[in-house]
C-alpha atoms as a PDB file:
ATOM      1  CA  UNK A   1     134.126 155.487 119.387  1.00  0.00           C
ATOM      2  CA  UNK A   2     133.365 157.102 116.079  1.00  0.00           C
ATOM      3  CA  UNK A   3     134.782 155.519 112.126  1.00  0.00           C
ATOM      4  CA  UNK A   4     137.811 157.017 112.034  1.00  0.00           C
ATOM      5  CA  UNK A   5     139.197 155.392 108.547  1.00  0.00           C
ATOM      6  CA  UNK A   6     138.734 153.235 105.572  1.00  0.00           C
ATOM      7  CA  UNK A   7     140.917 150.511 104.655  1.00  0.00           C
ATOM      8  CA  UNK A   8     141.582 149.072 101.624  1.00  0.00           C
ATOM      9  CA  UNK A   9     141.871 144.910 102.402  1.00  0.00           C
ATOM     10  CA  UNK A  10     145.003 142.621 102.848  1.00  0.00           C
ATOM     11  CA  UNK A  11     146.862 145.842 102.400  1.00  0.00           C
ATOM     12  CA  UNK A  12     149.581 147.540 104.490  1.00  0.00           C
ATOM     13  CA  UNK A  13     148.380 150.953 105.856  1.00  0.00           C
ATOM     14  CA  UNK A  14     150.021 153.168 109.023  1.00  0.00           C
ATOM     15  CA  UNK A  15     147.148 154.702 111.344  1.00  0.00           C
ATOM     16  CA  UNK A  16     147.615 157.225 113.531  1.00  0.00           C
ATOM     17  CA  UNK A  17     146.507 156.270 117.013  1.00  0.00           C
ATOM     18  CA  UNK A  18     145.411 158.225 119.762  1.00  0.00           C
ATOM     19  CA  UNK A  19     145.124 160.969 121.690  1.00  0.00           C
ATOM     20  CA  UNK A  20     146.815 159.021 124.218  1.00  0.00           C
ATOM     21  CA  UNK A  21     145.991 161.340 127.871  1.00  0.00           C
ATOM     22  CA  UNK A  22     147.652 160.522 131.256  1.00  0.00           C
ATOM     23  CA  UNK A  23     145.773 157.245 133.196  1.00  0.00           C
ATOM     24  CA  UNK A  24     145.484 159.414 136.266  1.00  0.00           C
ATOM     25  CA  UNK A  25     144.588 163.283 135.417  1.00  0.00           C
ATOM     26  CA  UNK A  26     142.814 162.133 132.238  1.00  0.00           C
ATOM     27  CA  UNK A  27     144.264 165.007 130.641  1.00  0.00           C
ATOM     28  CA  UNK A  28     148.229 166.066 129.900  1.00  0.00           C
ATOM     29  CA  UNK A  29     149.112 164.689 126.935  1.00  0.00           C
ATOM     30  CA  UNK A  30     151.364 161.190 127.204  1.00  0.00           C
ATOM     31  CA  UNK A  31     154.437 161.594 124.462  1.00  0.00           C
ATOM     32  CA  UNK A  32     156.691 159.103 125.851  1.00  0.00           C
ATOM     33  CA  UNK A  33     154.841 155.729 125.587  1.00  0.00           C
ATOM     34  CA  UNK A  34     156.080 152.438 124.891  1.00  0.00           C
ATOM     35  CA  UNK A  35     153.486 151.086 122.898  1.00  0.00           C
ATOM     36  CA  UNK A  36     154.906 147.609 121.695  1.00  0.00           C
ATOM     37  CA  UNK A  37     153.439 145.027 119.746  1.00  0.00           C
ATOM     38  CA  UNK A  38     151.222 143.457 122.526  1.00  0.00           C
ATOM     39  CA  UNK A  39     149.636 146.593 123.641  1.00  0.00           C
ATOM     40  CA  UNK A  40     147.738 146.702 120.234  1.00  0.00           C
ATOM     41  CA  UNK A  41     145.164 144.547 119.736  1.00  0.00           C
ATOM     42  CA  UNK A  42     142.446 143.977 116.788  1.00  0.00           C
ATOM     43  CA  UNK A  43     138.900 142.628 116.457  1.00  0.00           C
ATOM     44  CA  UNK A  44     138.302 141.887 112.754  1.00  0.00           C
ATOM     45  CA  UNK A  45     134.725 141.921 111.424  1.00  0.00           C
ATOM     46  CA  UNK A  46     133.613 141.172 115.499  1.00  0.00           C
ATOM     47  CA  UNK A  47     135.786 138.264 115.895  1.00  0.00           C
ATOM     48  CA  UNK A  48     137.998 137.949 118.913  1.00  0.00           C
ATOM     49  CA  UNK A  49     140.333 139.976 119.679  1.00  0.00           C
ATOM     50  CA  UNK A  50     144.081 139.389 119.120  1.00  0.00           C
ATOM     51  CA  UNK A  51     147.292 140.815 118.877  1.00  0.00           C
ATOM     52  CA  UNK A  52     148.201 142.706 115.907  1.00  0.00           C
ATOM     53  CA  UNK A  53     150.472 141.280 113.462  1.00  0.00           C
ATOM     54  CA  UNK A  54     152.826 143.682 112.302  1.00  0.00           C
ATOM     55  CA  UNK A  55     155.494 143.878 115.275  1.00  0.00           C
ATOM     56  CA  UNK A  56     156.803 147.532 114.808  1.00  0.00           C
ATOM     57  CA  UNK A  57     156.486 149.507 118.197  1.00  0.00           C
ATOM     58  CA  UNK A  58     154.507 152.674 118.100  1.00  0.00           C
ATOM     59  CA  UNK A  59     155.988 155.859 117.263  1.00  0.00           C
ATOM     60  CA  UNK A  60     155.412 159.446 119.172  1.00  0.00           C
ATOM     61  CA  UNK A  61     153.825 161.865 116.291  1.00  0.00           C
ATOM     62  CA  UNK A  62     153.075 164.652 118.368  1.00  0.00           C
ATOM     63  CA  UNK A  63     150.710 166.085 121.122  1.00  0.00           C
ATOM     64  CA  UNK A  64     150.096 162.175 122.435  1.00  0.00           C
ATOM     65  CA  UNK A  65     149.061 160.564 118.818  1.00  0.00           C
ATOM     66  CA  UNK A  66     151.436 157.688 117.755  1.00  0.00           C
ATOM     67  CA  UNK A  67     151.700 156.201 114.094  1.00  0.00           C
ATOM     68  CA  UNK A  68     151.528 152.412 114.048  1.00  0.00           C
ATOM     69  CA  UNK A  69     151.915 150.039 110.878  1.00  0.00           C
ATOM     70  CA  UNK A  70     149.609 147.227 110.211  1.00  0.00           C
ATOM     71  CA  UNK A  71     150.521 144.617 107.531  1.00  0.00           C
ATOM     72  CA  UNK A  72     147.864 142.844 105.050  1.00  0.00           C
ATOM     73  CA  UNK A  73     147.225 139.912 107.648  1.00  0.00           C
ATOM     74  CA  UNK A  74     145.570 142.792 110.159  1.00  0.00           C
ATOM     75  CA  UNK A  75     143.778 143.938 107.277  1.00  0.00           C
ATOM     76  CA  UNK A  76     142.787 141.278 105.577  1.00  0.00           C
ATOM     77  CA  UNK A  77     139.220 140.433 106.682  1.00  0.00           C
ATOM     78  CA  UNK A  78     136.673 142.750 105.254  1.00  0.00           C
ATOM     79  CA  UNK A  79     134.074 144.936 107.634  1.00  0.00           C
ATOM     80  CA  UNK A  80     134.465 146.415 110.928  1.00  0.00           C
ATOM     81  CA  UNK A  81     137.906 146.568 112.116  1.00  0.00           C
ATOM     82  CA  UNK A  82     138.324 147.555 115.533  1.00  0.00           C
ATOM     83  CA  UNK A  83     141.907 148.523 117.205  1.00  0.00           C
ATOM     84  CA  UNK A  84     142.159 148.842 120.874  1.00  0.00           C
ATOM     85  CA  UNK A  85     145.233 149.998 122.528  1.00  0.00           C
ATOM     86  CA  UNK A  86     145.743 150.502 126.093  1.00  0.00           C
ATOM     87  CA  UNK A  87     149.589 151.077 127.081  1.00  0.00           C
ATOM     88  CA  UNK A  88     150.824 151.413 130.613  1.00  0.00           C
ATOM     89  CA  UNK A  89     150.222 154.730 132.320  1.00  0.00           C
ATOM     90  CA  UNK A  90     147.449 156.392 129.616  1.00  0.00           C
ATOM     91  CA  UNK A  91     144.197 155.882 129.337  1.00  0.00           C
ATOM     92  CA  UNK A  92     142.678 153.566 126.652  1.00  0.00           C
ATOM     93  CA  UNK A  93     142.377 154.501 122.872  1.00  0.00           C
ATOM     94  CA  UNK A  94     139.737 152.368 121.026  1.00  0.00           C
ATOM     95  CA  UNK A  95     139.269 153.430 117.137  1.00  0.00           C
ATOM     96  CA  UNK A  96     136.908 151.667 114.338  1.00  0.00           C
ATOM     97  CA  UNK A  97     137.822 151.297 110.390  1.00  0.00           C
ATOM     98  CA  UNK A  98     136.189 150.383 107.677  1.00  0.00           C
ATOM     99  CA  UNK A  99     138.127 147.359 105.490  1.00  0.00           C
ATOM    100  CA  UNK A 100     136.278 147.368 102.422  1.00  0.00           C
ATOM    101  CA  UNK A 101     137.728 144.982  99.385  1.00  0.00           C
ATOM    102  CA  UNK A 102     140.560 145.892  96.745  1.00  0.00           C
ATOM    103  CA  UNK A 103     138.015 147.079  93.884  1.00  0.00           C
ATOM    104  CA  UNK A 104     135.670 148.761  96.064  1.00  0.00           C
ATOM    105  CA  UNK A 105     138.496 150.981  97.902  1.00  0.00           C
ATOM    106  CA  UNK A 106     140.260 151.928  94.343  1.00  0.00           C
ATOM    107  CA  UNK A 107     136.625 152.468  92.908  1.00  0.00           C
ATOM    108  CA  UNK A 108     136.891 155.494  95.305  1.00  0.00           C
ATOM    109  CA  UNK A 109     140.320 156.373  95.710  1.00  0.00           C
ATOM    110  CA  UNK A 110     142.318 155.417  92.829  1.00  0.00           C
ATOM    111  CA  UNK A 111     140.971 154.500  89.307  1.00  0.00           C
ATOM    112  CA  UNK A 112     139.660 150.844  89.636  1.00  0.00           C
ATOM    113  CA  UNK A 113     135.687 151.016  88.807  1.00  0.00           C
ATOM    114  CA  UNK A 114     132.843 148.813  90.730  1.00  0.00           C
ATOM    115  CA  UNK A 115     131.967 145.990  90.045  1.00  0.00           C
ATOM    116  CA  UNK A 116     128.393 145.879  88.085  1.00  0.00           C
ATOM    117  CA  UNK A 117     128.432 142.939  85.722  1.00  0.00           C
ATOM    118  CA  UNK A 118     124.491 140.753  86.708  1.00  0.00           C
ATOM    119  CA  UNK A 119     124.652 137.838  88.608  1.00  0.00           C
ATOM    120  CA  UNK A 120     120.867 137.149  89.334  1.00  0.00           C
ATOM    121  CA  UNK A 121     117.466 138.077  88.208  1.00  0.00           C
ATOM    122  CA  UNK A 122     114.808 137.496  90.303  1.00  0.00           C
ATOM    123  CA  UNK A 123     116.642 135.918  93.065  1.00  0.00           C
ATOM    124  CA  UNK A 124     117.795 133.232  90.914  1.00  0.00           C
ATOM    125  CA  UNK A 125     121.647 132.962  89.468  1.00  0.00           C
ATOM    126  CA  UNK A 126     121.928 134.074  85.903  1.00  0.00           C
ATOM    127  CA  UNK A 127     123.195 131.707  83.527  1.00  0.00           C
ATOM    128  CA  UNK A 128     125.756 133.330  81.352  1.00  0.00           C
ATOM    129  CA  UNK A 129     125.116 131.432  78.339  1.00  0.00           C
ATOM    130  CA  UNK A 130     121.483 132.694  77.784  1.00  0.00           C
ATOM    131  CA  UNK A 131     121.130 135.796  80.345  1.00  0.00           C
ATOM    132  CA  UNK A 132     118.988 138.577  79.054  1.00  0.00           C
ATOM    133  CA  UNK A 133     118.610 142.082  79.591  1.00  0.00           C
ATOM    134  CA  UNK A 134     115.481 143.650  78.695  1.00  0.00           C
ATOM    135  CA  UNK A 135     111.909 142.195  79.246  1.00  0.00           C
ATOM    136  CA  UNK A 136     110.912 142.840  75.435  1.00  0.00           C
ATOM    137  CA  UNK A 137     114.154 141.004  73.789  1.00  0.00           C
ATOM    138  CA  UNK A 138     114.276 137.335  73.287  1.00  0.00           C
ATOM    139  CA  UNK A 139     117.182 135.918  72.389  1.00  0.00           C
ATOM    140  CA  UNK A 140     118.428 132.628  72.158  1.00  0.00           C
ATOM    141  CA  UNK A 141     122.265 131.872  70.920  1.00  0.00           C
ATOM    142  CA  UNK A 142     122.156 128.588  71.240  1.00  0.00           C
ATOM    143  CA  UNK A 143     121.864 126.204  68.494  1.00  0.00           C
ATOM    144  CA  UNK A 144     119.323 123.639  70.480  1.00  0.00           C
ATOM    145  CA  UNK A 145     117.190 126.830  71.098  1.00  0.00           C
ATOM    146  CA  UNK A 146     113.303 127.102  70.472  1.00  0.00           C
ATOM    147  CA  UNK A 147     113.949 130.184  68.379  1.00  0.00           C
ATOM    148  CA  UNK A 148     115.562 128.932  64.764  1.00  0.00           C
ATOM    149  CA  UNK A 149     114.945 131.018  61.328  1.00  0.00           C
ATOM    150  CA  UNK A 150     112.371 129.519  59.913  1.00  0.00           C
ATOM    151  CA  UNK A 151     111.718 126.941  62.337  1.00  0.00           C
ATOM    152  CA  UNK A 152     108.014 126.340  63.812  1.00  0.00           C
ATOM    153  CA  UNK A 153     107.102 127.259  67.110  1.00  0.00           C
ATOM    154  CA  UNK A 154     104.304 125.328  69.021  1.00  0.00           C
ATOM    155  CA  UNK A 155     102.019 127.277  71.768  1.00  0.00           C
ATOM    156  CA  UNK A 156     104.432 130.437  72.088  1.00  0.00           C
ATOM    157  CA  UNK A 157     103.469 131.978  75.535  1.00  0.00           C
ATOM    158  CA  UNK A 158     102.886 135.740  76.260  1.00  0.00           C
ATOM    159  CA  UNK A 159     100.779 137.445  79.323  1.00  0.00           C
ATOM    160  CA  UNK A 160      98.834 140.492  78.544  1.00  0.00           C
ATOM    161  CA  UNK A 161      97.516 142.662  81.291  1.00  0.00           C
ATOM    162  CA  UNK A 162      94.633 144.912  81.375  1.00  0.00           C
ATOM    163  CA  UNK A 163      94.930 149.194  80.738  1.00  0.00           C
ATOM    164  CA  UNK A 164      93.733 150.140  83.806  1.00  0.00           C
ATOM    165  CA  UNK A 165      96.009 147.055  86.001  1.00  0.00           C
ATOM    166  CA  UNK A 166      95.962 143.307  86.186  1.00  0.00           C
ATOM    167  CA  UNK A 167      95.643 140.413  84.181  1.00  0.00           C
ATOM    168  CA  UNK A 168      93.480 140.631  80.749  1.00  0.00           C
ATOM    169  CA  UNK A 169      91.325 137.073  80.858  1.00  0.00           C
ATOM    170  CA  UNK A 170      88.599 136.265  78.637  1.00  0.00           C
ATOM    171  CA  UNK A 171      90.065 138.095  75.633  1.00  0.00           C
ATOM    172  CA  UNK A 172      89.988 138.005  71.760  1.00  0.00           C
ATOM    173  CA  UNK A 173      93.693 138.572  71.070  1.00  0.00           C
ATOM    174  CA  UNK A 174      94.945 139.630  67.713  1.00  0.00           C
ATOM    175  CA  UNK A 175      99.078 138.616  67.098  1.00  0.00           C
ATOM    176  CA  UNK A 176     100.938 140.114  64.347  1.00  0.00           C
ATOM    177  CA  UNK A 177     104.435 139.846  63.151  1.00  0.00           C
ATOM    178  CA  UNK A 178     107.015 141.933  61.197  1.00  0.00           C
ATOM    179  CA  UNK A 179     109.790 139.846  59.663  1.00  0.00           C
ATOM    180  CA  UNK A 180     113.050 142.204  59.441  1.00  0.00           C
ATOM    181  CA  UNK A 181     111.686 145.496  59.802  1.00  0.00           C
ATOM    182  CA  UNK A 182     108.507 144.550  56.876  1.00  0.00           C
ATOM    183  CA  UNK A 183     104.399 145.340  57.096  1.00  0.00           C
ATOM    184  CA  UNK A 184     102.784 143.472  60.218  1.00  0.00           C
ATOM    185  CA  UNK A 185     100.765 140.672  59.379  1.00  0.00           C
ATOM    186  CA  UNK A 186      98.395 138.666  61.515  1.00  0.00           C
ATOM    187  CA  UNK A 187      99.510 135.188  61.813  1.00  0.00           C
ATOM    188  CA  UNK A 188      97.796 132.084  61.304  1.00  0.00           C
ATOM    189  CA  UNK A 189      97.202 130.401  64.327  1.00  0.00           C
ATOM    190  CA  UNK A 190      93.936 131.630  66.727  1.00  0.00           C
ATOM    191  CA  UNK A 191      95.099 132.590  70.024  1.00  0.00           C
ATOM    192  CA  UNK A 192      94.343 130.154  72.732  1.00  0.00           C
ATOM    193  CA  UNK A 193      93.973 131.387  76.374  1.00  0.00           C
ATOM    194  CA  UNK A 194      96.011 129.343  79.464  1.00  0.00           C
ATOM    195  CA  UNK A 195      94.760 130.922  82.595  1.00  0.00           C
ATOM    196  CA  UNK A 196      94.891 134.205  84.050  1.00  0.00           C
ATOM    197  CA  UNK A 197      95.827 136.804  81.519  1.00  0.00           C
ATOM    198  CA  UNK A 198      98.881 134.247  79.414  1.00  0.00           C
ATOM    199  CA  UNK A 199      97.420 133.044  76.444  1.00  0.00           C
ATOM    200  CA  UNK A 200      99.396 130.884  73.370  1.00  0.00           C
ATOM    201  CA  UNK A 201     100.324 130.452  69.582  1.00  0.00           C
ATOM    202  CA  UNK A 202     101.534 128.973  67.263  1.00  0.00           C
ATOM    203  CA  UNK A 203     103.400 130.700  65.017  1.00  0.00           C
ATOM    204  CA  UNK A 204     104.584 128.601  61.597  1.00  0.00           C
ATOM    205  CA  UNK A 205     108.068 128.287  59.795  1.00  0.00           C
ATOM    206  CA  UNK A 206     106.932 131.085  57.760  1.00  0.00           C
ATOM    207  CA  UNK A 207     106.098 133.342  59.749  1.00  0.00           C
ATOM    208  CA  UNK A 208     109.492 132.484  62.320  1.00  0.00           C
ATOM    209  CA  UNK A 209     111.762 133.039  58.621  1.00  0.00           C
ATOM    210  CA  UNK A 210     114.007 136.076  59.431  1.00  0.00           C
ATOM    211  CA  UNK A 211     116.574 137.012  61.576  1.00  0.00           C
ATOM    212  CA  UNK A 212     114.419 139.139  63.342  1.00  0.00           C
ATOM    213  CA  UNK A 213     110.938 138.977  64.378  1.00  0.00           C
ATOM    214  CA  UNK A 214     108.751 141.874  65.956  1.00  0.00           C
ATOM    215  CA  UNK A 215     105.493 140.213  67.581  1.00  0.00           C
ATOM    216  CA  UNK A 216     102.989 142.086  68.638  1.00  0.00           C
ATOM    217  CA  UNK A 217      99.601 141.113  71.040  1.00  0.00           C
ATOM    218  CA  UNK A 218      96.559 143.610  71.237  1.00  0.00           C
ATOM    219  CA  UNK A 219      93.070 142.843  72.479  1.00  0.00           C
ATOM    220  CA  UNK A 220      90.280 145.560  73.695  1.00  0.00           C
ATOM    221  CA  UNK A 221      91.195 147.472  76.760  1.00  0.00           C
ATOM    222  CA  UNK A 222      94.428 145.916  77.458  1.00  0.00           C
ATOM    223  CA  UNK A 223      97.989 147.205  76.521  1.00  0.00           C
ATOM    224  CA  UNK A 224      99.406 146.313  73.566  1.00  0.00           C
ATOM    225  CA  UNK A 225     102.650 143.735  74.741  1.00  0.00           C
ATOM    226  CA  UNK A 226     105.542 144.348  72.158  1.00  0.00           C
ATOM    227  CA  UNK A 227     108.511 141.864  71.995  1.00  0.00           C
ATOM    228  CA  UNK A 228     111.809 141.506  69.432  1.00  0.00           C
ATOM    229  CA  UNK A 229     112.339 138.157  68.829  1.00  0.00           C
ATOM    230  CA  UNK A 230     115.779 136.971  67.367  1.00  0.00           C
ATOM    231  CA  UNK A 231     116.163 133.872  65.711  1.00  0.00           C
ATOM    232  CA  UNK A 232     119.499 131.612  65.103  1.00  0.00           C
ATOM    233  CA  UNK A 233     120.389 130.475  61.557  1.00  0.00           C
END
């Protein structure tokens, strides 16, 4: 049977069920079922099947399709939801819904919005006291931090990669700095390499003493790397 519906979870809806057809010419239309409480039964998400919870009986629409209530409890797991109904003297009615959560369902049918706020990078859980956005801001709030104004900082790391793709080894690397928006200048410390394009240095208490610091890397035939560092008082 085809997705008839979406439902919005552990929320009261009324489906219309059917086309309930005669069990023996599989065609003339029943309109005078008595489709109780036990005749409808529910598979939530592919769990076993049960009988629904709301207790109201079926009601005739017209041309065989019936109206029947379900409560939050038959709603309230989201996923598939399949209802099966097979009353005495028609043939069986099977149809699927979709239960899909509060926020999702009022994200398309009323005026909630979806949910977008980052909860990993990388496969790994953010933290929200020092999750970034942006691969070219660093930016540490808190006070134990690495990153103070005008505060020292020993073997800064940084990974350059080649123009034409990869890793840039075996380079002479030139690091500059702006401090709050002023001329570049090429800090003190010679740039060591690690292993396999990162490199490191040291950049002193002057040159860390503003609130913001632009640093920039460039070496021959590599791409110059770019990143905003922003310091804590």
């Amino acid at each position: 049977m085809a997705l008839v519906g979406i439902l919005k979870q552990s929320t009261t809806a009324t489906l219309a069920v059917g086309k309930f057809v005669d069990s023996t010419d599989g065609v003339t239309a029943e309109t005078a079922l008595t489709i109780a409480q036990a005749d409808v039964r529910l598979s939530k998400n592919g769990g076993a099947f049960a009988q629904v919870n709301e207790s109201t009986s079926a009601s005739h629409m017209e041309n065989g399709y019936y109206s029947k209530p379900v409560n939050a409890t038959d709603t309230n797991t989201a996923g598939l939801l399949t209802v099966a109904v097979q009353p005495s003297g028609a043939l069986p009615v099977r149809h699927d819904y979709l239960v899909w959560p509060a926020n999702i369902y009022d994200s398309f049918f009323s005026s909630d919005l979806l949910q977008v706020d980052l909860t990993q990078i990388s496969g790994a859980a953010v933290s929200t006291s020092t999750a970034q956005l942006g691969v070219n801001v660093v930016n540490f709030s808190d006070a134990a931090g690495p990153f103070k104004k005008g505060v020292a900082v020993a073997k800064f790391p940084f990974k350059l990669e080649l123009t034409a793709g990869g890793p840039a080894t075996g380079k002479t690397v030139t690091v500059q700095v702006s401090k709050d928006g002023g001329a570049f200048s090429t800090v003190s410390d010679t740039v060591t390499e690690i292993s396999n394009g990162w490199y490191e240095v040291d950049l002193s208490a002057t040159e860390m003493n503003a609130d913001t610091v632009a640093f920039k890397a460039t070496a021959a035939l590599c791409n110059q790397l770019d990143l905003t560092i922003v310091t804590v008082g």
